[in-house]
Protein backbone atom coordinates (compact mmCIF):
# COMPACT_ATOMS: atom_id res chain seq x y z
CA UNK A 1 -14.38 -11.49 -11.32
CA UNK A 2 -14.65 -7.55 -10.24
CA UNK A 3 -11.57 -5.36 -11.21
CA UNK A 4 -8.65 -5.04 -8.79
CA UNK A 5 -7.01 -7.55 -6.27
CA UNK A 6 -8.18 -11.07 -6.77
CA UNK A 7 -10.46 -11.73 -3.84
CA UNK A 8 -8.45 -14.11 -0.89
CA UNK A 9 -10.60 -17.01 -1.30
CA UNK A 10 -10.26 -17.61 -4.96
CA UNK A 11 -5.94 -16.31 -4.25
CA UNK A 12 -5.78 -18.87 -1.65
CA UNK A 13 -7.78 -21.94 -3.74
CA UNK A 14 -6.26 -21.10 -7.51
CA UNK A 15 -2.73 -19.59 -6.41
CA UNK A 16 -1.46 -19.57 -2.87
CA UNK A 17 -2.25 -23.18 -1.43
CA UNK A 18 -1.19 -25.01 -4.80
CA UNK A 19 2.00 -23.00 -4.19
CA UNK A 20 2.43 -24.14 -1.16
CA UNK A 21 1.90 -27.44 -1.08
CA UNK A 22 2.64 -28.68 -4.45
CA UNK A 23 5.75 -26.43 -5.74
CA UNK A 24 9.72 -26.91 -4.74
CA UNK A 25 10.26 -25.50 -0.75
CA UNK A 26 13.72 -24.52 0.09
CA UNK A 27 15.71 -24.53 3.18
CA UNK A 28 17.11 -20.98 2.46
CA UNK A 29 13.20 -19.37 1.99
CA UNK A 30 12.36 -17.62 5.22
CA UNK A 31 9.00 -16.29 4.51
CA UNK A 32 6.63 -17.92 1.54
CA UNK A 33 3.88 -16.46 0.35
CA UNK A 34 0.02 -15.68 1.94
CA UNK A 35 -2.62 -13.90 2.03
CA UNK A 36 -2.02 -10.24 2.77
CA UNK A 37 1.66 -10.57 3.20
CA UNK A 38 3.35 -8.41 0.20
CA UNK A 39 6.91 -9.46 -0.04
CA UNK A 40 8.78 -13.05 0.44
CA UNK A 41 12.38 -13.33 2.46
CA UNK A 42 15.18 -15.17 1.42
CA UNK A 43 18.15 -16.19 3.56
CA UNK A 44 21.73 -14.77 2.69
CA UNK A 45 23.83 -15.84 5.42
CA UNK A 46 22.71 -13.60 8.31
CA UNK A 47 21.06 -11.38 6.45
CA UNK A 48 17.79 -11.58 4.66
CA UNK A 49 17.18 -10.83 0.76
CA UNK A 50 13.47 -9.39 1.21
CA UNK A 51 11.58 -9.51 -2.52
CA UNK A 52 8.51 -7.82 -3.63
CA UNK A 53 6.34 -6.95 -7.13
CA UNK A 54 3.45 -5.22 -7.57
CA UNK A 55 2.16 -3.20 -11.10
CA UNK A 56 0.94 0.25 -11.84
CA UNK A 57 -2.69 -0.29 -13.03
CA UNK A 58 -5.33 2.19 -11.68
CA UNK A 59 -3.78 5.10 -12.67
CA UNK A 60 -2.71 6.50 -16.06
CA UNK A 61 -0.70 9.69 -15.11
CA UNK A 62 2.76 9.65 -13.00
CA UNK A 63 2.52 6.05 -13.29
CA UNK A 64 6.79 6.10 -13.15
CA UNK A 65 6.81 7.48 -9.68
CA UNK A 66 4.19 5.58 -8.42
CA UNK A 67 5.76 2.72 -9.05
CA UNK A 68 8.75 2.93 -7.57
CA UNK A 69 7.41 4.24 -4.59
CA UNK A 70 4.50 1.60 -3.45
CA UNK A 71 7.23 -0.76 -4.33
CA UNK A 72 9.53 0.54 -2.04
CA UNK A 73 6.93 0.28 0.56
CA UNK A 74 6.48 -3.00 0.38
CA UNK A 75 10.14 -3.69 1.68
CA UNK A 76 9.74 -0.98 3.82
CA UNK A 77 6.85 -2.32 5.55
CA UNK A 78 8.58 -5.86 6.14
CA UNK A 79 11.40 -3.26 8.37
CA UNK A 80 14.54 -3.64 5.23
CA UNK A 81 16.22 -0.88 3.27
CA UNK A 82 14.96 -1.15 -0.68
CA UNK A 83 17.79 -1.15 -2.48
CA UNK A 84 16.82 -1.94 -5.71
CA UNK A 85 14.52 -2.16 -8.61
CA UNK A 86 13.58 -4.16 -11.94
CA UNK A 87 10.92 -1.94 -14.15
CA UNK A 88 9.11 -3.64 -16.73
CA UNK A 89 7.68 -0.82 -18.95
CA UNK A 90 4.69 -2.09 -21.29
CA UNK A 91 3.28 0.55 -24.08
CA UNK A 92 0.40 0.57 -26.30
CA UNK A 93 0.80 0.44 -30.43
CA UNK A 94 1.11 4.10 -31.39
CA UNK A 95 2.49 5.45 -28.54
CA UNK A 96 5.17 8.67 -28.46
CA UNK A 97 8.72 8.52 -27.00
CA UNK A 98 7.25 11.65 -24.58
CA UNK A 99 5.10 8.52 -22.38
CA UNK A 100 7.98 6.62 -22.01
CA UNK A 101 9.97 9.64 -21.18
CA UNK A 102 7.32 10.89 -18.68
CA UNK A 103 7.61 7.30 -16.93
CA UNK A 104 11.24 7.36 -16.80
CA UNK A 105 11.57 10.90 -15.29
CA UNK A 106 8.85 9.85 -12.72
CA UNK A 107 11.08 6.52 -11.97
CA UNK A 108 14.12 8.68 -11.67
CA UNK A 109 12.67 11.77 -9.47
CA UNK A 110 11.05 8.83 -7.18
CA UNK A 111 14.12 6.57 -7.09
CA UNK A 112 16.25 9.88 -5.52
CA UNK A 113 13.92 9.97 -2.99
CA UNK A 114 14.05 6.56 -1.66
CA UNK A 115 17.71 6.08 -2.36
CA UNK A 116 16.77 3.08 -4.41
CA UNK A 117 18.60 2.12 -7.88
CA UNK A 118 17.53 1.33 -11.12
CA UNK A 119 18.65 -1.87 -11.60
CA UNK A 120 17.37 -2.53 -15.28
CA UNK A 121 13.78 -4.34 -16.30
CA UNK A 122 11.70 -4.42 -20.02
CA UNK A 123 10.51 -2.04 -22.01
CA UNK A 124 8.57 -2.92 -25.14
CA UNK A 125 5.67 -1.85 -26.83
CA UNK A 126 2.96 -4.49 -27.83
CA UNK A 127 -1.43 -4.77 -28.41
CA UNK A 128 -1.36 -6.65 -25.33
CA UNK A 129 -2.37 -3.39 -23.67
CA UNK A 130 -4.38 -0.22 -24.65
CA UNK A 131 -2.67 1.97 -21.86
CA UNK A 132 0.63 2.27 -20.48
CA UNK A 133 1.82 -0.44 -17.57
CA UNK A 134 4.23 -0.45 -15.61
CA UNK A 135 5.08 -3.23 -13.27
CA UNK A 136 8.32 -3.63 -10.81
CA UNK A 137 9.85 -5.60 -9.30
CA UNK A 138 12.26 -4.37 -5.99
CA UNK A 139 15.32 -6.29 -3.87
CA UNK A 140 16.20 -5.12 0.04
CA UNK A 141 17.76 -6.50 2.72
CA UNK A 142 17.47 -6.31 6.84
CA UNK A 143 19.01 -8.71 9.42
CA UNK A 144 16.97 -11.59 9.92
CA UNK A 145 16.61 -10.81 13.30
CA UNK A 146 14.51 -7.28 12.73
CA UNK A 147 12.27 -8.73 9.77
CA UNK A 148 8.78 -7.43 10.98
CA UNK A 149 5.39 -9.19 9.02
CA UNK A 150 2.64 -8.18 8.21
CA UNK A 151 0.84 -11.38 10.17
CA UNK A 152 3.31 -10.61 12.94
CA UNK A 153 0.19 -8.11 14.92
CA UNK A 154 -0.83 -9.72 18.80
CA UNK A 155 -3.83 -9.60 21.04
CA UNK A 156 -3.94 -6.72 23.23
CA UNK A 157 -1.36 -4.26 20.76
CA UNK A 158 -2.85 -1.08 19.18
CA UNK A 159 -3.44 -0.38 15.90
CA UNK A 160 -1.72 2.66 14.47
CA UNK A 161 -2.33 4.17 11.29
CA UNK A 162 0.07 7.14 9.37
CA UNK A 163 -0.89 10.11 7.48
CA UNK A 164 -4.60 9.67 6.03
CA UNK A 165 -7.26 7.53 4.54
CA UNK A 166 -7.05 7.23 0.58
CA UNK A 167 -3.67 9.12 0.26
CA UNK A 168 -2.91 7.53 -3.01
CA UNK A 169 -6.09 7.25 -4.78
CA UNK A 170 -6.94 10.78 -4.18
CA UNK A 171 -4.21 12.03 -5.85
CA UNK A 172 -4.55 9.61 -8.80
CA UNK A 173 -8.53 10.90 -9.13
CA UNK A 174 -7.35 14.97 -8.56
CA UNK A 175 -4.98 14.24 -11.54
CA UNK A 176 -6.69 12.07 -13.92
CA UNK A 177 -10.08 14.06 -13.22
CA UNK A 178 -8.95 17.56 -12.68
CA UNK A 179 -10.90 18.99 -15.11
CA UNK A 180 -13.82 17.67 -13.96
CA UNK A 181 -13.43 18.20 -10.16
CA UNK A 182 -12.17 21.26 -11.25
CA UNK A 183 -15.72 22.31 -11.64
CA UNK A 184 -17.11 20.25 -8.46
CA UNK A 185 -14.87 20.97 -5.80
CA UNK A 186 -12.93 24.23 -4.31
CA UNK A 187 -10.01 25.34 -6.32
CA UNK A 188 -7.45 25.39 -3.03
CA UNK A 189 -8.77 21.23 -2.27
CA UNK A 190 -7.85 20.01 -5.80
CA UNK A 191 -4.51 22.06 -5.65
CA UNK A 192 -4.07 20.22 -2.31
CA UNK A 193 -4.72 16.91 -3.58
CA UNK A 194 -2.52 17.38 -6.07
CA UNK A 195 0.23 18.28 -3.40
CA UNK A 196 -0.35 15.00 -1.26
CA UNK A 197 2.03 13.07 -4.06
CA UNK A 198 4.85 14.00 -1.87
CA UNK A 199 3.41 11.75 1.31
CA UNK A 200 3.22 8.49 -0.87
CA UNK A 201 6.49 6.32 0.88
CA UNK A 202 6.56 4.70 4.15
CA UNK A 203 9.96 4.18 4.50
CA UNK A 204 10.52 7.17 7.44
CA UNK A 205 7.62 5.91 9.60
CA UNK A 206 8.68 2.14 9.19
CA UNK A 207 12.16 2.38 10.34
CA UNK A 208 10.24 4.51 13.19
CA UNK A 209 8.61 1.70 14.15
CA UNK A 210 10.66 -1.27 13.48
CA UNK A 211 12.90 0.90 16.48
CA UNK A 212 10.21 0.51 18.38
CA UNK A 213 8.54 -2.64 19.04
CA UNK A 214 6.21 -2.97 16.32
CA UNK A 215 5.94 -6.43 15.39
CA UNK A 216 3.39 -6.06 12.53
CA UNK A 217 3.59 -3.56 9.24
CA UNK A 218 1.62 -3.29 6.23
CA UNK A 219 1.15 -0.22 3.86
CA UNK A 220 -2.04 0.98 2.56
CA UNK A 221 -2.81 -0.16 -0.79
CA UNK A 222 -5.83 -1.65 -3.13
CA UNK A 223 -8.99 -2.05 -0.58
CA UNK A 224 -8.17 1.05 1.49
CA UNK A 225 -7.63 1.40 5.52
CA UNK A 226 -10.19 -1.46 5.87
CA UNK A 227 -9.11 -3.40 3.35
CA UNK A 228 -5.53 -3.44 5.18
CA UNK A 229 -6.52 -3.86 8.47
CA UNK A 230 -8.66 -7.32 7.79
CA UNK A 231 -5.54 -8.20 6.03
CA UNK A 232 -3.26 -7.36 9.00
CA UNK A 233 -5.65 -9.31 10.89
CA UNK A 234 -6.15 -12.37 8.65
CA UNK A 235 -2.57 -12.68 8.32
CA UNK A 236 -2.02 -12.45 11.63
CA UNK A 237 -4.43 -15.50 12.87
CA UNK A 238 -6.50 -12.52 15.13
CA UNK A 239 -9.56 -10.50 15.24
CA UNK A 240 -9.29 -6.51 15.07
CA UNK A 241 -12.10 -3.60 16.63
CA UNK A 242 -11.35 -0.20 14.55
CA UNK A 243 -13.50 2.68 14.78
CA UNK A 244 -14.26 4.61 12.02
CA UNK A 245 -14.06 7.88 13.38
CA UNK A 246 -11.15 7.94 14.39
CA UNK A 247 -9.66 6.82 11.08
CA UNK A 248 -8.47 10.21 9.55
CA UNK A 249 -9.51 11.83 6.60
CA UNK A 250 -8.11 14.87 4.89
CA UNK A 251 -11.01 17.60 3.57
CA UNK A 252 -9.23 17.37 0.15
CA UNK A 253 -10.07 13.46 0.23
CA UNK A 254 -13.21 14.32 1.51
CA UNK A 255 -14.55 16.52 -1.15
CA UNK A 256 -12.86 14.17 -3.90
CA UNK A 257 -14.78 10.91 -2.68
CA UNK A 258 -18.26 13.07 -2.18
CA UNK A 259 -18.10 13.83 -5.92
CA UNK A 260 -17.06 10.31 -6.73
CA UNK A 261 -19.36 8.52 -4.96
CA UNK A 262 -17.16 6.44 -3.46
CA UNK A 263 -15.86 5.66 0.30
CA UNK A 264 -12.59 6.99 1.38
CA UNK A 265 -12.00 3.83 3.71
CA UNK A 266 -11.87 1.56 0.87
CA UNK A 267 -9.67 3.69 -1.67
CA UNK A 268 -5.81 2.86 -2.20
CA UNK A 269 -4.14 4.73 0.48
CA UNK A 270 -0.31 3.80 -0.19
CA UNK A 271 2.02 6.42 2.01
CA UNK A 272 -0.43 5.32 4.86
CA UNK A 273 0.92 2.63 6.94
CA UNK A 274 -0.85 -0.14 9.42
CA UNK A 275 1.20 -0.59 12.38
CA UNK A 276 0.52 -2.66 15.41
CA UNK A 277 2.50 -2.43 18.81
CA UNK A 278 1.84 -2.60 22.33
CA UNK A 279 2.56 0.91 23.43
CA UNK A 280 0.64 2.78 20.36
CA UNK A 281 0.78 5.87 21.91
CA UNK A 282 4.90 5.91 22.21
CA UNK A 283 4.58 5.23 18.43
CA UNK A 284 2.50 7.96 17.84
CA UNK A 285 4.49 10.60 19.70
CA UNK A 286 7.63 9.46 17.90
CA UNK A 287 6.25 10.21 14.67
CA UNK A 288 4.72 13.19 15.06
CA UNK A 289 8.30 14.36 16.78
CA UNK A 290 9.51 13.84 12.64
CA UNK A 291 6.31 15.55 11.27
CA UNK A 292 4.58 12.36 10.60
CA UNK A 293 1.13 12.77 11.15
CA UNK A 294 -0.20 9.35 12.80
CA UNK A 295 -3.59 7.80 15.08
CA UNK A 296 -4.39 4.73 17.13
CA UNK A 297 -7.94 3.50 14.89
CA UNK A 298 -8.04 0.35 17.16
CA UNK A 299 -6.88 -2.81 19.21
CA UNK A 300 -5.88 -5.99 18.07
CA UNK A 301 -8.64 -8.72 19.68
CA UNK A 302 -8.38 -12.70 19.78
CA UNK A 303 -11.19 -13.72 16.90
CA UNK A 304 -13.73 -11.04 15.80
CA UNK A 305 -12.97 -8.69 12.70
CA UNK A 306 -15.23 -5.64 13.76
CA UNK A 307 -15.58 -2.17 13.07
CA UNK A 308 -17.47 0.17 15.73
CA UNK A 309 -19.23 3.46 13.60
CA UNK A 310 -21.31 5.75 15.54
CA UNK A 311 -21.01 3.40 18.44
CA UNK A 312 -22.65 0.67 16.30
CA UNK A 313 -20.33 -2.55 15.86
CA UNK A 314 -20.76 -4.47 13.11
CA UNK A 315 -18.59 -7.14 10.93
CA UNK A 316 -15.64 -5.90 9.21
CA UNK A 317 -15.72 -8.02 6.01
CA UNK A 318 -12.68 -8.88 3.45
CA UNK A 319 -11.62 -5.91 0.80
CA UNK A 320 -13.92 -5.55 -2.25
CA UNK A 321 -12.54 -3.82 -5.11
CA UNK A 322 -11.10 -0.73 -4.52
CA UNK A 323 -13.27 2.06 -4.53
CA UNK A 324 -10.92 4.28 -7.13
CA UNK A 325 -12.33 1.31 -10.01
CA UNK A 326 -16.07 2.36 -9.13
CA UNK A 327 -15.68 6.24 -8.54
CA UNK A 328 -18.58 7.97 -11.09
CA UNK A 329 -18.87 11.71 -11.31
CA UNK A 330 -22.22 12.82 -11.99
């Protein structure tokens, strides 16, 4: 298998139906698990326990931060407050107190900024791995009446998209390549890139929406904008049209995926959200009224997964592995 997300056919046959119909089902479990769907809901009372893990492994650098923040997301996205988190720290043989002091202060500056605690978690260091890991897992709540899916989208809505293509991934590659971009692209781009680490949580734009009648949410992660909008789609039991032009793309990302080689539609975009809603446009003005930067790519349809470039339509297939695993800098 190629590196990154397990593709949903081989998910669905090995891990997700064998779940489902062979493993214990309780009355209190409001949402199980599927494809494209990142967290699971629990009933508690009237309120729901929302639950969600995902692990820190395409990046080396500011790998702390990251991961409390694209974990928050993921409760975010479903419309709860994250409240808190479970950090399982895993370090190769030899390494210094500094890297696990670098991932803590990175855990600690993100956690402020989400209002999310540190609720505990694992920290060992083992030959299981030859880089630093660092895998969460994160607890929020919502009433059970305002818990918004990811396979929640409908036929006719728009489809709304925050901030930028590839948020996340290019500043992961303007950090752990600097030195060599440093040399390919222009000075003020990489120093941008750099900056776009402050746009990586959701949690502003989805409590935006959730106000506002969106009944579908999913952040940006491994597979890109087009990744997540098949899996909006697929999860959803619809078809989606999104042209590509109007997907936006900052210059910065631009210049970093030219010298990569790689697509900026298929690289992990966490801080980027997928929204769908009826009245798109409403969305879209309310964000931008709280500096969010957002664009209707598209429309929800009944079957067809398409994608319309240069008024050319043609099939929008399932995420391959994320474009930051293939980037090469020649």
């Amino acid at each position: 298998m190629e590196i990154g997300k397990i593709p949903p056919e081989i998910l669905n046959r090995i891990v997700l139906n064998p779940i489902n119909h062979f493993a214990v089902k309780r009355n209190d479990v409001f949402l199980r698990p599927k494809t494209g769907e990142d967290c699971s809901a629990v009933l508690f009372g009237e309120e729901l326990c929302i639950l969600s893990a995902d692990p820190i492994t395409g990046a080396e650098q500011d790998i702390g931060y990251i991961a409390v923040h694209i974990n928050c997301n993921d409760i975010a996205s479903s419309g709860a407050e994250p409240i808190g988190i479970l950090l399982t720290i895993l370090l190769p043989e030899e390494s210094s107190e500094a890297v696990l002091s670098d991932i803590m202060e990175g855990a600690y500056e993100a956690a402020k900024e989400t209002g999310i605690e540190i609720l505990g978690g694992h920290t060992e260091v083992t030959n299981a791995v030859n880089k630093a890991l660092v895998s969460a897992a994160v607890i929020g709540r919502t009433d059970k009446n305002h818990f918004i899916s990811t396979g929640g989208a409908k036929v006719g809505q728009d489809v709304i998209m925050t901030k930028c293509a590839g948020l996340e991934g290019t500043v992961i590659l303007a950090k752990e390549y600097e030195t060599i971009l440093y040399k390919k692209i222009d000075k003020d781009l990489l120093q941008k890139a750099k900056s776009m680490r402050g746009f990586l949580s959701v949690i502003k734009e989805s409590q935006i929406a959730k106000n506002m009648g969106a009944t579908a949410m999913h952040d940006v992660t491994e597979g890109g904008i087009l990744g997540a909008v098949w899996e909006v789609a697929d999860c959803s039991n619809t078809g989606i049209t999104v042209e590509l032009e109007k997907i936006p793309v900052k210059e910065e990302t631009k210049a970093i995926c030219h010298a990569g080689n790689i697509s900026p539609y298929e690289l992990i975009s966490s801080g980027s959200m997928i929204i769908t809603a009826f009245d798109g446009e409403k969305i879209v003005q309310a964000l931008s009224e709280q500096g969010i930067e957002s664009a209707i790519i598209g429309k929800i349809t009944e079957k067809e997964k398409q994608i319309i470039k240069n008024g050319k339509v043609s099939i929008l297939n399932q995420p391959k592995s994320d474009a930051l695993y293939n980037v090469k800098f020649e």
